[in-house]
N, C-alpha and C. Protein backbone atom coordinates (compact mmCIF):
# COMPACT_ATOMS: atom_id res chain seq x y z
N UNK A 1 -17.59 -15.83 23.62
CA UNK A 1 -17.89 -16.40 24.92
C UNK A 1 -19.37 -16.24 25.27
N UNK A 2 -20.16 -15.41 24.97
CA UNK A 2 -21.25 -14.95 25.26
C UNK A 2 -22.35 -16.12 24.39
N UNK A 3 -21.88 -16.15 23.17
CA UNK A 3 -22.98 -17.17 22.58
C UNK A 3 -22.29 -18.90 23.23
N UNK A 4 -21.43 -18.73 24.00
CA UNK A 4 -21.40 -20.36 24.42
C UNK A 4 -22.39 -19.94 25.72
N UNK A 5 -22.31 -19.13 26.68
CA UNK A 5 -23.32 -19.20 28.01
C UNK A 5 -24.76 -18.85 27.58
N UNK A 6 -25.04 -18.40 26.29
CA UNK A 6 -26.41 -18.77 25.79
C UNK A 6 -26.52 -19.84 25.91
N UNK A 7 -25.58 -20.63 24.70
CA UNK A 7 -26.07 -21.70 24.60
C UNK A 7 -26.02 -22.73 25.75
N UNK A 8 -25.71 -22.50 26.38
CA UNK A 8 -25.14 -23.70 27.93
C UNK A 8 -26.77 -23.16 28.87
N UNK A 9 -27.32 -22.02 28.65
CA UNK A 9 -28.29 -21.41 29.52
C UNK A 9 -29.43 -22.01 28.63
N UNK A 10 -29.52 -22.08 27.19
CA UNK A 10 -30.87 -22.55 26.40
C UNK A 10 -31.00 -24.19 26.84
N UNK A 11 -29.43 -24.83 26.67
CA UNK A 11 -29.56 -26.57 27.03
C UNK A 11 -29.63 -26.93 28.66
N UNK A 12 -29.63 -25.96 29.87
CA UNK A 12 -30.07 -25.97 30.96
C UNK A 12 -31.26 -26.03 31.05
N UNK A 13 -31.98 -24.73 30.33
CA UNK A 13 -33.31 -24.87 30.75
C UNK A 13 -34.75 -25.75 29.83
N UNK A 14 -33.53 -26.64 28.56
CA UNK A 14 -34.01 -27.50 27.96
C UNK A 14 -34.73 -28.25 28.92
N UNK A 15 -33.10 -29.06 29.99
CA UNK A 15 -33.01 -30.02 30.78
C UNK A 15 -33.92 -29.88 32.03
N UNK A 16 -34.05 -28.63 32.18
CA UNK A 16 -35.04 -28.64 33.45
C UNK A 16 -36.47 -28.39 32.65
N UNK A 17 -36.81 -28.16 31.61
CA UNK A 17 -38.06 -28.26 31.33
C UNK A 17 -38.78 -29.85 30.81
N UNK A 18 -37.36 -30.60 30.25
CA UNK A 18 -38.12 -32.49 30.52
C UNK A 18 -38.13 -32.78 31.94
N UNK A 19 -36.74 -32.37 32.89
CA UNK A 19 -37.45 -33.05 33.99
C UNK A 19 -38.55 -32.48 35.21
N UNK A 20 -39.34 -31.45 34.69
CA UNK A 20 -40.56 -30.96 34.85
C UNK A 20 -41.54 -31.81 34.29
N UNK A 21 -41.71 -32.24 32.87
CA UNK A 21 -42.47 -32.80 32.38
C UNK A 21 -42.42 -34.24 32.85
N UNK A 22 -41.42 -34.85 33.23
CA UNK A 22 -41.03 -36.51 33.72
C UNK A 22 -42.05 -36.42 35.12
N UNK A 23 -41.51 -35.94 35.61
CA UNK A 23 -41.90 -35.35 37.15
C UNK A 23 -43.14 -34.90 37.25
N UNK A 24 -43.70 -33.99 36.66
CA UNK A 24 -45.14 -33.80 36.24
C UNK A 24 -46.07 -34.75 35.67
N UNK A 25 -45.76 -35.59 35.22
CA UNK A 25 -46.57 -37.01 34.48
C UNK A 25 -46.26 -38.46 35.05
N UNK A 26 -45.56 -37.90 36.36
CA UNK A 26 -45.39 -39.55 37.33
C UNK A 26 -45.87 -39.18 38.31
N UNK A 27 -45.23 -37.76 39.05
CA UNK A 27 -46.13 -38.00 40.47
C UNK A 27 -47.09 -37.14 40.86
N UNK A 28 -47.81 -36.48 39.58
CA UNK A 28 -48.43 -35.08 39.76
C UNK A 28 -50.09 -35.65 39.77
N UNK A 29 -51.24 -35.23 39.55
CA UNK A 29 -52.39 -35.05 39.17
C UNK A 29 -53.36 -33.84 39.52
N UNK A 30 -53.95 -33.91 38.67
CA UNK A 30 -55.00 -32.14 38.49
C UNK A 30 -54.08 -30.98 38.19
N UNK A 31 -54.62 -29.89 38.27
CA UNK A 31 -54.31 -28.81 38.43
C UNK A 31 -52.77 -28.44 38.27
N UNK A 32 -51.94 -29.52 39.67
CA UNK A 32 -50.60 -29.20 40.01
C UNK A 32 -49.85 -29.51 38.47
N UNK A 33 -50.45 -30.80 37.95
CA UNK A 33 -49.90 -31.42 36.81
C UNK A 33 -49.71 -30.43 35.93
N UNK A 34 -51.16 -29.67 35.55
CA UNK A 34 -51.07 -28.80 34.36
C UNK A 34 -50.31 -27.67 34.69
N UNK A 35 -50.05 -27.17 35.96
CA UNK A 35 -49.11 -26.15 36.23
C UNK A 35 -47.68 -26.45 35.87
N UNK A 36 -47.62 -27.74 36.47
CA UNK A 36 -46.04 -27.98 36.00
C UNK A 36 -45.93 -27.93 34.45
N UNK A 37 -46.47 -28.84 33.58
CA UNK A 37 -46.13 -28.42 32.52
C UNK A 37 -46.45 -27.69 31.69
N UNK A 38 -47.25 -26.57 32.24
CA UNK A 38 -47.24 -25.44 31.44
C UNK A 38 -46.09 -24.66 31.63
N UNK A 39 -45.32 -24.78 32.71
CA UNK A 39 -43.88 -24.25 33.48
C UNK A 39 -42.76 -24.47 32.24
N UNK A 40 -43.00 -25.85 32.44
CA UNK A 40 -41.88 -26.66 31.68
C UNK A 40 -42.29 -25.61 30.22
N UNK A 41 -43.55 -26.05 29.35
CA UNK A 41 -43.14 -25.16 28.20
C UNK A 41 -42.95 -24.03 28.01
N UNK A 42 -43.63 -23.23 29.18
CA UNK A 42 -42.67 -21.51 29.01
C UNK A 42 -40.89 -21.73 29.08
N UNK A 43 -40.69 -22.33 30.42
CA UNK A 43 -38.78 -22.87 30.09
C UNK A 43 -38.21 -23.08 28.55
N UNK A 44 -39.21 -24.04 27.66
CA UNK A 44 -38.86 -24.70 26.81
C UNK A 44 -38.80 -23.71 25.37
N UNK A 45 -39.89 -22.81 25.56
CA UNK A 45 -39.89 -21.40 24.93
C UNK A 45 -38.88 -20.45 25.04
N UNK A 46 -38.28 -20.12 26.52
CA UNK A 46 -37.71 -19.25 26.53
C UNK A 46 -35.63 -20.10 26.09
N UNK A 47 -36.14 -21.22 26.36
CA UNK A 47 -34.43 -21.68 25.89
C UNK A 47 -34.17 -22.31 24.61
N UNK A 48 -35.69 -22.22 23.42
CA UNK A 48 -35.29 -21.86 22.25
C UNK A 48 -34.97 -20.46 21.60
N UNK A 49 -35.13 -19.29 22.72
CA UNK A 49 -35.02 -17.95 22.38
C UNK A 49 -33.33 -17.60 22.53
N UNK A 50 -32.78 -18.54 23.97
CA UNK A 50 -31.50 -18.43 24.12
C UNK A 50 -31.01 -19.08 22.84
N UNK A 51 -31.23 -20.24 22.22
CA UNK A 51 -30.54 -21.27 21.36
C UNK A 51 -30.28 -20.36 20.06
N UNK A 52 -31.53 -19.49 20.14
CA UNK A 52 -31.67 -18.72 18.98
C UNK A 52 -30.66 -17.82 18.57
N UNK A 53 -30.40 -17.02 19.49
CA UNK A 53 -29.46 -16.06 20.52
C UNK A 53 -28.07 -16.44 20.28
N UNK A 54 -27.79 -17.90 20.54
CA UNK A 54 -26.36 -18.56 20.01
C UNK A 54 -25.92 -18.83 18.89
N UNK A 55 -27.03 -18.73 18.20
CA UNK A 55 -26.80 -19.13 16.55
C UNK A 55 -26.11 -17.97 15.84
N UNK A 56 -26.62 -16.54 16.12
CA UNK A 56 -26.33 -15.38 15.05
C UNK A 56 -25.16 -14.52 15.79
């Protein structure tokens, strides 16, 4: 049970780290932009660590 709420927690914060990046590259500019998706790829980092986590 534990490696399915990894994995359900790594493909959550997949999903919120594209729609950071969607969202960040339509209605963002400067600064705010690069904040958001630098956001998005720490998310995107830390929910290949969960994915990782589900595998073994």
């Amino acid at each position: 049970m534990d490696k399915m709420w990894a994995s359900f927690t790594g493909m959550g914060l997949m999903l919120s780290a594209a729609a950071l990046v969607i969202f960040a590259r339509s209605k963002l500019k400067g600064p705010f932009r690069f904040l958001f998706v630098t956001i998005a790829f720490v998310l995107l980092l830390i929910s290949v660590v969960f994915m990782l986590a589900s595998m073994s």
